[in-house]
C-alpha atoms as a PDB file:
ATOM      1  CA  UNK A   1      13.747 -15.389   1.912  1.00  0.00           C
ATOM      2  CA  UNK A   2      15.261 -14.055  -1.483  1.00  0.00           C
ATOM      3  CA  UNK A   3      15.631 -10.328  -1.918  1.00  0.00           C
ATOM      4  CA  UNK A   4      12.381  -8.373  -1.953  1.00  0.00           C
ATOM      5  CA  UNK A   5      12.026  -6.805  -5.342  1.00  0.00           C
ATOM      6  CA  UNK A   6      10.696  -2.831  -4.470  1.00  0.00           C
ATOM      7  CA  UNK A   7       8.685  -0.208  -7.163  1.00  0.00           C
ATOM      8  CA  UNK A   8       8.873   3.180  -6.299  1.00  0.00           C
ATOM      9  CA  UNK A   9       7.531   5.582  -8.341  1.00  0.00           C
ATOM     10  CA  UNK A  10       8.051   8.994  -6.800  1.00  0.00           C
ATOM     11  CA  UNK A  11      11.129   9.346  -4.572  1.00  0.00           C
ATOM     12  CA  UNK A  12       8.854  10.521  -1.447  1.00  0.00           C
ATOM     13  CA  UNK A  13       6.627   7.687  -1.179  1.00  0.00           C
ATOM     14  CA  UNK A  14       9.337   4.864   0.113  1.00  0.00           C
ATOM     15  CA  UNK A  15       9.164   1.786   2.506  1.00  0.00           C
ATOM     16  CA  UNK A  16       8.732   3.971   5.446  1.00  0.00           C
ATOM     17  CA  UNK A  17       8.761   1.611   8.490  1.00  0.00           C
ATOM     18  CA  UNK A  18       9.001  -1.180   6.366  1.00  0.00           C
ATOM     19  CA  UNK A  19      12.555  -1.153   5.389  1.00  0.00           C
ATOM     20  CA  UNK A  20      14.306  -1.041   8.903  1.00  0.00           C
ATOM     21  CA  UNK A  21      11.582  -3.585   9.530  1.00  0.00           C
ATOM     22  CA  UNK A  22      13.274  -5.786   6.502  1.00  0.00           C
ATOM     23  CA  UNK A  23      16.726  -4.395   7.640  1.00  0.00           C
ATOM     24  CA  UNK A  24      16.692  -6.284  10.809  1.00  0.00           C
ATOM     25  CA  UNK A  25      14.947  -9.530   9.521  1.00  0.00           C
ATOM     26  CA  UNK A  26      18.231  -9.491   7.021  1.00  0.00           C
ATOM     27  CA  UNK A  27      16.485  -9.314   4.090  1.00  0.00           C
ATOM     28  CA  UNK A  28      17.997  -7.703   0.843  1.00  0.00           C
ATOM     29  CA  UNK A  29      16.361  -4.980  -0.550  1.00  0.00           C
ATOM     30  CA  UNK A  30      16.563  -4.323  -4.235  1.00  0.00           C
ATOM     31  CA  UNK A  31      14.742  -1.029  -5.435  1.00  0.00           C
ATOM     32  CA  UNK A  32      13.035  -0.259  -8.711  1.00  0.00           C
ATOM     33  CA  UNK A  33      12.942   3.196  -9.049  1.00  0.00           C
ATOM     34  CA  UNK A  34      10.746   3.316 -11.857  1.00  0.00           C
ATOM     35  CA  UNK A  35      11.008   7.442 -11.731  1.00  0.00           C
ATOM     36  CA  UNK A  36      14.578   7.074 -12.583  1.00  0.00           C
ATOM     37  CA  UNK A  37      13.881   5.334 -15.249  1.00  0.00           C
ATOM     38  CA  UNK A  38      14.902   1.982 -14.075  1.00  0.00           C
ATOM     39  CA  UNK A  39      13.604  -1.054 -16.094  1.00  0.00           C
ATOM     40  CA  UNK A  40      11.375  -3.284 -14.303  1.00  0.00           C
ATOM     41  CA  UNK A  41      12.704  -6.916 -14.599  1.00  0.00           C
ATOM     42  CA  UNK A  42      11.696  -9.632 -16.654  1.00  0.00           C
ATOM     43  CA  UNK A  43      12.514 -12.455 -14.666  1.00  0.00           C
ATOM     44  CA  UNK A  44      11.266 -13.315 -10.799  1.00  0.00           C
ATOM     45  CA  UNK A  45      13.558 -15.895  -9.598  1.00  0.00           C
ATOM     46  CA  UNK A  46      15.996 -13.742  -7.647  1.00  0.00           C
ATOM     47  CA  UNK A  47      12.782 -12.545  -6.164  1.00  0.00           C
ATOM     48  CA  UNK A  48      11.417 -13.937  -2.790  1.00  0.00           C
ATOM     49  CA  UNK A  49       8.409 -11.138  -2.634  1.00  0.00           C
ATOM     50  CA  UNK A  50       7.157  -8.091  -4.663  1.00  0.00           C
ATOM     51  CA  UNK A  51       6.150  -4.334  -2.911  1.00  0.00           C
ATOM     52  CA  UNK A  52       4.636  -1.717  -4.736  1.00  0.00           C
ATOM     53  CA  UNK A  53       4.783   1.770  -3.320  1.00  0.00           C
ATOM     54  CA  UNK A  54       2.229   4.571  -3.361  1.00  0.00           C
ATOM     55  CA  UNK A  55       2.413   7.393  -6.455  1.00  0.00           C
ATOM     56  CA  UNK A  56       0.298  10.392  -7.483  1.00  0.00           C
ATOM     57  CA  UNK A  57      -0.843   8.628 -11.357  1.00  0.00           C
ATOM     58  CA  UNK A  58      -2.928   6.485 -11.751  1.00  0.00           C
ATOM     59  CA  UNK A  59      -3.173   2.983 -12.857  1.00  0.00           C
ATOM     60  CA  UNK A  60      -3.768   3.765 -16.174  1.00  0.00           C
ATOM     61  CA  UNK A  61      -2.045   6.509 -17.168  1.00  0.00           C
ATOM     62  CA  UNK A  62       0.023   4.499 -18.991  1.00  0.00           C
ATOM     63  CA  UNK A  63       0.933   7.159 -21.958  1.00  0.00           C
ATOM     64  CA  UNK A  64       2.375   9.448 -19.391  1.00  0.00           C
ATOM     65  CA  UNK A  65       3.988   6.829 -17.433  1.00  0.00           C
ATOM     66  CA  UNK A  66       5.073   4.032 -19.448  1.00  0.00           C
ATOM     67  CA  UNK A  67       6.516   1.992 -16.752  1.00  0.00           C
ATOM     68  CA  UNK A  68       2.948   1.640 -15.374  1.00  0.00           C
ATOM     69  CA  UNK A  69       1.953  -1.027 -17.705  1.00  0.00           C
ATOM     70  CA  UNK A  70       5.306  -3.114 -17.774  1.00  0.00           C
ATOM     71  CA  UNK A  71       4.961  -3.106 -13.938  1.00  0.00           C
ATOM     72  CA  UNK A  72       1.401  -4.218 -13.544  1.00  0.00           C
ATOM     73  CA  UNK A  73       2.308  -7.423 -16.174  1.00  0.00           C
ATOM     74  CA  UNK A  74       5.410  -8.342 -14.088  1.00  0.00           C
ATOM     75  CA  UNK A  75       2.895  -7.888 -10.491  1.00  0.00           C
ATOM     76  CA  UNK A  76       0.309 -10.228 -12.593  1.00  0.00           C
ATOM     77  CA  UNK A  77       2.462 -12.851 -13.277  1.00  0.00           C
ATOM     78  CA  UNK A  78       4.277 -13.016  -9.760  1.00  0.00           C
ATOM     79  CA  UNK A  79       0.364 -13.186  -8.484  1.00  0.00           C
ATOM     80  CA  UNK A  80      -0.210 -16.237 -11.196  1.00  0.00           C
ATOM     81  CA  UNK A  81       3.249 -17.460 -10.009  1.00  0.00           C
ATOM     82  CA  UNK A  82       1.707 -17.120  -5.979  1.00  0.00           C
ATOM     83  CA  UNK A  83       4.627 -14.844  -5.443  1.00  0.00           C
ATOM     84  CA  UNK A  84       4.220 -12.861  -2.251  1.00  0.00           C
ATOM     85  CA  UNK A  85       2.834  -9.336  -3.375  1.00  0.00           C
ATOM     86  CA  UNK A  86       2.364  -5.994  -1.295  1.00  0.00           C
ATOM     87  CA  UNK A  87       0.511  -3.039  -2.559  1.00  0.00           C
ATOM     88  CA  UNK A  88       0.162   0.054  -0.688  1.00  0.00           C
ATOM     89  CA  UNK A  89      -1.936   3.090  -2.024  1.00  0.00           C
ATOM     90  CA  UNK A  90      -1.166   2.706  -5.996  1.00  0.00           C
ATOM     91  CA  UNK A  91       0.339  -0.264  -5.245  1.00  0.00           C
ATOM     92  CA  UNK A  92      -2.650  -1.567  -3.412  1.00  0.00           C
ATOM     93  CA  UNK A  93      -4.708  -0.500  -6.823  1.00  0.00           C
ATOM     94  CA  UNK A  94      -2.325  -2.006  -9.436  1.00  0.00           C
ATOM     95  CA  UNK A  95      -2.830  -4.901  -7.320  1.00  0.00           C
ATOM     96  CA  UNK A  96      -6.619  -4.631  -8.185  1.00  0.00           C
ATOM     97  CA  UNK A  97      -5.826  -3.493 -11.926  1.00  0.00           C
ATOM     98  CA  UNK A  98      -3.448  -6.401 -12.228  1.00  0.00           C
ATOM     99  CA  UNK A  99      -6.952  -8.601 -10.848  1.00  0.00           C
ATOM    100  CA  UNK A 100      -8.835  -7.332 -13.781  1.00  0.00           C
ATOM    101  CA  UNK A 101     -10.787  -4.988 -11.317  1.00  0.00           C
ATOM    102  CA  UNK A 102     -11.636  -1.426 -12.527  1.00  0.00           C
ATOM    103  CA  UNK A 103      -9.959   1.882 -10.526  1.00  0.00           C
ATOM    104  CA  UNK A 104     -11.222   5.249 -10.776  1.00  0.00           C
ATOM    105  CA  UNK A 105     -11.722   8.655  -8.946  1.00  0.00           C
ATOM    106  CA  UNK A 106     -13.034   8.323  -5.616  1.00  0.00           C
ATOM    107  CA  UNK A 107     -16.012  10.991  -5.062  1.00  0.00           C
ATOM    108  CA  UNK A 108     -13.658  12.978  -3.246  1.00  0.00           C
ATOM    109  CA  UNK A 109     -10.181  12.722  -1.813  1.00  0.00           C
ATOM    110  CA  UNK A 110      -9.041  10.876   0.983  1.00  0.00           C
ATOM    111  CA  UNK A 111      -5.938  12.601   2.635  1.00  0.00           C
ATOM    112  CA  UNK A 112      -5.314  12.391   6.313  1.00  0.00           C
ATOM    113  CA  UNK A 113      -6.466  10.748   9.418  1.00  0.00           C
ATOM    114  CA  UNK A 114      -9.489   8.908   9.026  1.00  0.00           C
ATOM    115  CA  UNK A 115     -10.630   5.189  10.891  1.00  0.00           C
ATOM    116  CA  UNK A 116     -10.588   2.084   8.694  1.00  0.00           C
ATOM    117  CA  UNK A 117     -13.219  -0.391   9.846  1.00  0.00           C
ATOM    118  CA  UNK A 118     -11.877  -4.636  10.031  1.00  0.00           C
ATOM    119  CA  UNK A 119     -14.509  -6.738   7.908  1.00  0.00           C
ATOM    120  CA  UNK A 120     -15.552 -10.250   9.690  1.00  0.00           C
ATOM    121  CA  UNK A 121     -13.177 -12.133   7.151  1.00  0.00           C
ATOM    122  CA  UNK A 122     -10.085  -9.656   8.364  1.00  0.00           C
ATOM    123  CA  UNK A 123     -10.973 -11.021  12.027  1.00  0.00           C
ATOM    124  CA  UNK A 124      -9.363 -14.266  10.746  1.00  0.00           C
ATOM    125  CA  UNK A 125      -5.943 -12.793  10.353  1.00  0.00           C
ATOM    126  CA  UNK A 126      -3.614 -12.975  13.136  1.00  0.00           C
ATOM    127  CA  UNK A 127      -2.328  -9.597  12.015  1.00  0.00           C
ATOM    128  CA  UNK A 128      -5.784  -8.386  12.311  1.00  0.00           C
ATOM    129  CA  UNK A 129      -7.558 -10.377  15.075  1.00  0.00           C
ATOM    130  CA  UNK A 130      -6.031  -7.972  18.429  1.00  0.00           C
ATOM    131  CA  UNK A 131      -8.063  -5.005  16.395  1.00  0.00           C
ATOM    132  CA  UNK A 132     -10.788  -6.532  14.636  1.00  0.00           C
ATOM    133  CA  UNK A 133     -13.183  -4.281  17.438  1.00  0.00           C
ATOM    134  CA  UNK A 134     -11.815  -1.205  17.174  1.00  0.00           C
ATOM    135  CA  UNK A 135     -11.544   0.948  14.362  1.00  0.00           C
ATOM    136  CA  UNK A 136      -7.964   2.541  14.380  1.00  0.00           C
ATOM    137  CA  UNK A 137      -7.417   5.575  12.868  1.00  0.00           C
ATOM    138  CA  UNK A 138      -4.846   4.951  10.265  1.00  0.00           C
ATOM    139  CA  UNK A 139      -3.094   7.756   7.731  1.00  0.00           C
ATOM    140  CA  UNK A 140      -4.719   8.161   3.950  1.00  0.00           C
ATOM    141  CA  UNK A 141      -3.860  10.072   1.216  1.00  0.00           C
ATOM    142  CA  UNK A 142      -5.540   8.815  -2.251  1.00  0.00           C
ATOM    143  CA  UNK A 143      -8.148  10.568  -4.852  1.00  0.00           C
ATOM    144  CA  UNK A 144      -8.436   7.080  -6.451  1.00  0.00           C
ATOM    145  CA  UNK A 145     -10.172   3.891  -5.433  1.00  0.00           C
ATOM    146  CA  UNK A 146     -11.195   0.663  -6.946  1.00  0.00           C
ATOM    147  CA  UNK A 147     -13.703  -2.145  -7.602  1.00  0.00           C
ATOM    148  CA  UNK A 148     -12.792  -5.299  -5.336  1.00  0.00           C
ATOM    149  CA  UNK A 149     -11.515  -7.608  -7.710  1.00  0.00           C
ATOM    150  CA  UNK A 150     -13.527 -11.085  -8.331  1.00  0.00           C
ATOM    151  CA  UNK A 151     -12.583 -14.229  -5.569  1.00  0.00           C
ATOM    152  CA  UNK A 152     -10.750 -11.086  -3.174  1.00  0.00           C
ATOM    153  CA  UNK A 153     -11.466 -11.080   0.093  1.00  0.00           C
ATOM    154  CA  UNK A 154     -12.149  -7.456   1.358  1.00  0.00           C
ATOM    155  CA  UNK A 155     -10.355  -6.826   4.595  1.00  0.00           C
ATOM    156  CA  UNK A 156     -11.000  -3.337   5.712  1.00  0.00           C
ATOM    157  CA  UNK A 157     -13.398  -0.408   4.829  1.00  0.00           C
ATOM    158  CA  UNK A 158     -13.612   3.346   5.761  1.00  0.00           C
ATOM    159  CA  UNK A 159     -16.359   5.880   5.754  1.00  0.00           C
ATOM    160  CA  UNK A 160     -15.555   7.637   2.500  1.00  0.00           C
ATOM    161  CA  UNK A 161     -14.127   4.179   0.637  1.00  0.00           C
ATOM    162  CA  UNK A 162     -15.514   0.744   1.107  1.00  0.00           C
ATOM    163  CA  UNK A 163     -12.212  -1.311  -0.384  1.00  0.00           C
ATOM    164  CA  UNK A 164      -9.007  -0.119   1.820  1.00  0.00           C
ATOM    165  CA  UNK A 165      -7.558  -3.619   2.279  1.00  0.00           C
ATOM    166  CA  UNK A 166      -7.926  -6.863   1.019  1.00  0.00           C
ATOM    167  CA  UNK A 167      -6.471 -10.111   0.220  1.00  0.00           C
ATOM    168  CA  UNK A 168      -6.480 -12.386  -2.772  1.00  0.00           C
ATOM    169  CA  UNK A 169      -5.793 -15.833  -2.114  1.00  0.00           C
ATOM    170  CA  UNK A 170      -2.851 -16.288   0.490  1.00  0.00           C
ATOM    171  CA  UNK A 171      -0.081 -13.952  -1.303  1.00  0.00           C
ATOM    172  CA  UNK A 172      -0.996 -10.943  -2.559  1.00  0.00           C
ATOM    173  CA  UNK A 173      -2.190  -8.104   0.146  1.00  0.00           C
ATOM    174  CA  UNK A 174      -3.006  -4.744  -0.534  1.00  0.00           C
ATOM    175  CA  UNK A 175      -3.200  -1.549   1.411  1.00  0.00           C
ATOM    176  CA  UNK A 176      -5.027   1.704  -0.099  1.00  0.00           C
ATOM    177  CA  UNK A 177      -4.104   3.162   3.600  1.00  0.00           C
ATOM    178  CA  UNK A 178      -0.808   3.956   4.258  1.00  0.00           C
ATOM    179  CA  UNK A 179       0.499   1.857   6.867  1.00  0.00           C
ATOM    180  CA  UNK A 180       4.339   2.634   5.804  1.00  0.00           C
ATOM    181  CA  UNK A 181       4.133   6.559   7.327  1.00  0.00           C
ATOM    182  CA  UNK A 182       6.465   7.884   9.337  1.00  0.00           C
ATOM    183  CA  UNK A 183       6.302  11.381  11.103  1.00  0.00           C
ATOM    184  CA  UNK A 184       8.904  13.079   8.586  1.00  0.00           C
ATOM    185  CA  UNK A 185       7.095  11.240   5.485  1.00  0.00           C
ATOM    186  CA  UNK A 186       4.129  12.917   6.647  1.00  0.00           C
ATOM    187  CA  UNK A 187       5.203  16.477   7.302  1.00  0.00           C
ATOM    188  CA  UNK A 188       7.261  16.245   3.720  1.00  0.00           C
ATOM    189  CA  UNK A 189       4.114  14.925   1.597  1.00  0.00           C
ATOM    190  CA  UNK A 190       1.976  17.725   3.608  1.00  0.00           C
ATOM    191  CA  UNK A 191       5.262  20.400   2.694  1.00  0.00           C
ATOM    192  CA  UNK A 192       5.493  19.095  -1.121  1.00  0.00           C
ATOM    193  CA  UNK A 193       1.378  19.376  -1.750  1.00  0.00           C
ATOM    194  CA  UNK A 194       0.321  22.629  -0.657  1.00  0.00           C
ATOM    195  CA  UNK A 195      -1.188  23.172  -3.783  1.00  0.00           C
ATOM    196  CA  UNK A 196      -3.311  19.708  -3.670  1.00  0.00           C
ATOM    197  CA  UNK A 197      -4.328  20.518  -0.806  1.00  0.00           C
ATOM    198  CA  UNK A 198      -5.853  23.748  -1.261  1.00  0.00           C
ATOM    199  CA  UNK A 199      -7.342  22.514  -4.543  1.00  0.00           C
ATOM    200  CA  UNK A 200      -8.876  19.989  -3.363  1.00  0.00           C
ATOM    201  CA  UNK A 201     -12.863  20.176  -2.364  1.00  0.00           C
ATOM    202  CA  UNK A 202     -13.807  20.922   0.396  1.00  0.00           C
ATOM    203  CA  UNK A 203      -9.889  22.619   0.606  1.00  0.00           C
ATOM    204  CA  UNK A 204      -7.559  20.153   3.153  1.00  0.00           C
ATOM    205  CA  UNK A 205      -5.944  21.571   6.004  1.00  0.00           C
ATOM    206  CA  UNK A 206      -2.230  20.857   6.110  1.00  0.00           C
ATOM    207  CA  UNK A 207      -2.107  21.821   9.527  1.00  0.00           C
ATOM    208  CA  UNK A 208      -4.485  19.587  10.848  1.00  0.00           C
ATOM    209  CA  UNK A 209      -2.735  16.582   9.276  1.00  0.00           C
ATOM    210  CA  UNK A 210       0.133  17.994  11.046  1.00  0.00           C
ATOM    211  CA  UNK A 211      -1.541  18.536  14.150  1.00  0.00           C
ATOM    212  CA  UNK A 212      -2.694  14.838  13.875  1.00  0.00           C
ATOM    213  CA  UNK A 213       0.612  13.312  13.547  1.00  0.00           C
ATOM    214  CA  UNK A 214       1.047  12.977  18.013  1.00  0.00           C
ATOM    215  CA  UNK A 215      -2.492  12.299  18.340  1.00  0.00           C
ATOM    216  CA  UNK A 216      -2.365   9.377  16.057  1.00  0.00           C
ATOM    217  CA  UNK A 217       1.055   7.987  15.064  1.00  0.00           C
ATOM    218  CA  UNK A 218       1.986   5.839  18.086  1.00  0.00           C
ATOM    219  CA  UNK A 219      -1.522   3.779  17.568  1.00  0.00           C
ATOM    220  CA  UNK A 220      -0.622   3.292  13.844  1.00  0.00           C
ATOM    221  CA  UNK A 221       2.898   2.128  14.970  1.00  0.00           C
ATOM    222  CA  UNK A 222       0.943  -0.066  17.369  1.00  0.00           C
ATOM    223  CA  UNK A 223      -0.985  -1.778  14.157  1.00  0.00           C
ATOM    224  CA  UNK A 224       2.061  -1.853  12.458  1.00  0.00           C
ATOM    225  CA  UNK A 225       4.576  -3.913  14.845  1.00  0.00           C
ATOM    226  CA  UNK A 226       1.547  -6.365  14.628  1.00  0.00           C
ATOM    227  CA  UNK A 227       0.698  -6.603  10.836  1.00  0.00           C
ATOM    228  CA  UNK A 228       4.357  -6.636  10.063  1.00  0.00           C
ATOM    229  CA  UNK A 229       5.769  -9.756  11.596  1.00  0.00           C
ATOM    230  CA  UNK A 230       2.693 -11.512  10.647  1.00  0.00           C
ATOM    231  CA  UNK A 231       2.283 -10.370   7.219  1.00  0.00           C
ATOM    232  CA  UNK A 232       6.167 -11.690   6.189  1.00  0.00           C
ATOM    233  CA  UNK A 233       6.057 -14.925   7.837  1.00  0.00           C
ATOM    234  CA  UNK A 234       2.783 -16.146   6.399  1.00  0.00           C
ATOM    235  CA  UNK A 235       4.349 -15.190   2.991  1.00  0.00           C
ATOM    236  CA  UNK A 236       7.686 -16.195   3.586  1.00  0.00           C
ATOM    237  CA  UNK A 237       5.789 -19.339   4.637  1.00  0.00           C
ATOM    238  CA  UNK A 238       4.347 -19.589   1.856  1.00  0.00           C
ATOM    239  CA  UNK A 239       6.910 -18.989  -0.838  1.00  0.00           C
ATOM    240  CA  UNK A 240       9.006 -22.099   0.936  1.00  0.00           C
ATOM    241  CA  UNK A 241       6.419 -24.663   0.293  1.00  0.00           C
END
């Protein structure tokens, strides 16, 4: 596979366990760290896949964040192009934006750990099939959501937001979960949004999230070593036809 083209827009909301993941399937890693200021490319071809990371803004808050819109035109065309795509949490919802699909505030935040419910179509999936009967309880932290775009195919639901995963044709995935988590992400995003927290309504407990991260962690690890291997050979797969 060609390098794996990376948007981060915050510098706490990273690959997670994706990157050793790409690490030790040798594939190169280029990051855009679009809160540095770096300029998101023009041109695809040294690019074998597109990931877009999670972020506080939203979608269109393109005044304050310029690099929003120049991002979601390069994510549409790599989608036109059938370029493997990943979104997770913003990422997942430019994905939608990119679609033509609308996002907007949820009716109240999602943060912590809450079950996501497989549809019938996410049953299909082999990185879905061993836990299309369960409901695994999976890590969130969004205020936004979104519309499912038109031809998507809607993957995964949860009690307090119907669209958490889907797919649109074979190469573009997205997450509004946060699959990517690992213990220390958790306890720093929990440590750098006190004040979110307490804000929010009904007020979030930090120290419950905390308090969930033994309780839950291993069986999102246990999702993840399936959806991972999965998920980048069907779209490395894909990109070499």
């Amino acid at each position: 596979m060609k390098k794996v083209l990376v948007f981060r827009h915050v510098p706490h909301e990273g690959l997670g366990t994706i990157e050793p993941f790409l690490k030790q399937s040798n594939v190169a890693i280029e990051y855009c760290d679009l809160f540095k200021q770096h300029p998101v490319p023009q041109n695809l071809d040294p690019y074998g896949f597109v990931i877009s990371m999670g972020g506080p803004m939203n979608v269109d808050e393109t005044d304050r964040y310029p690099f929003l819109a120049s991002e979601r035109t390069l994510m549409a065309k790599a989608i036109r192009e059938n370029l493997p795509v990943l979104g997770i949490c913003l990422g997942a919802q430019m994905i939608a934006r990119a679609l033509g699909a609308r996002v907007y505030r949820g009716p109240q935040k999602e943060i912590g750990w809450y079950p996501v419910h497989f549809s019938a179509e996410a049953s299909e999936e082999p990185m879905f099939k061993d836990f299309s009967a369960e409901h695994p309880i999976v890590f969130h932290w969004h205020g936004d959501t979104f519309d499912l775009p038109p031809s998507a195919v809607r993957l995964a639901a949860s009690d307090g937001c119907p669209n958490q995963a889907f797919r649109y044709r074979d190469s573009a995935y997205a997450f509004q979960f946060h699959v990517e988590v690992t213990r220390e992400m958790i306890q720093d995003w929990v440590a750098k949004n006190q004040t979110e927290l307490m804000q929010s309504t009904p007020p979030i407990s930090g120290e419950e999230i905390l308090n969930g991260i033994p309780k839950y962690i291993r069986g999102l690890e246990k999702l993840t070593q399936k959806i991972y291997p999965d998920l980048f050979r069907k779209l490395s797969a894909l990109k070499a036809r």
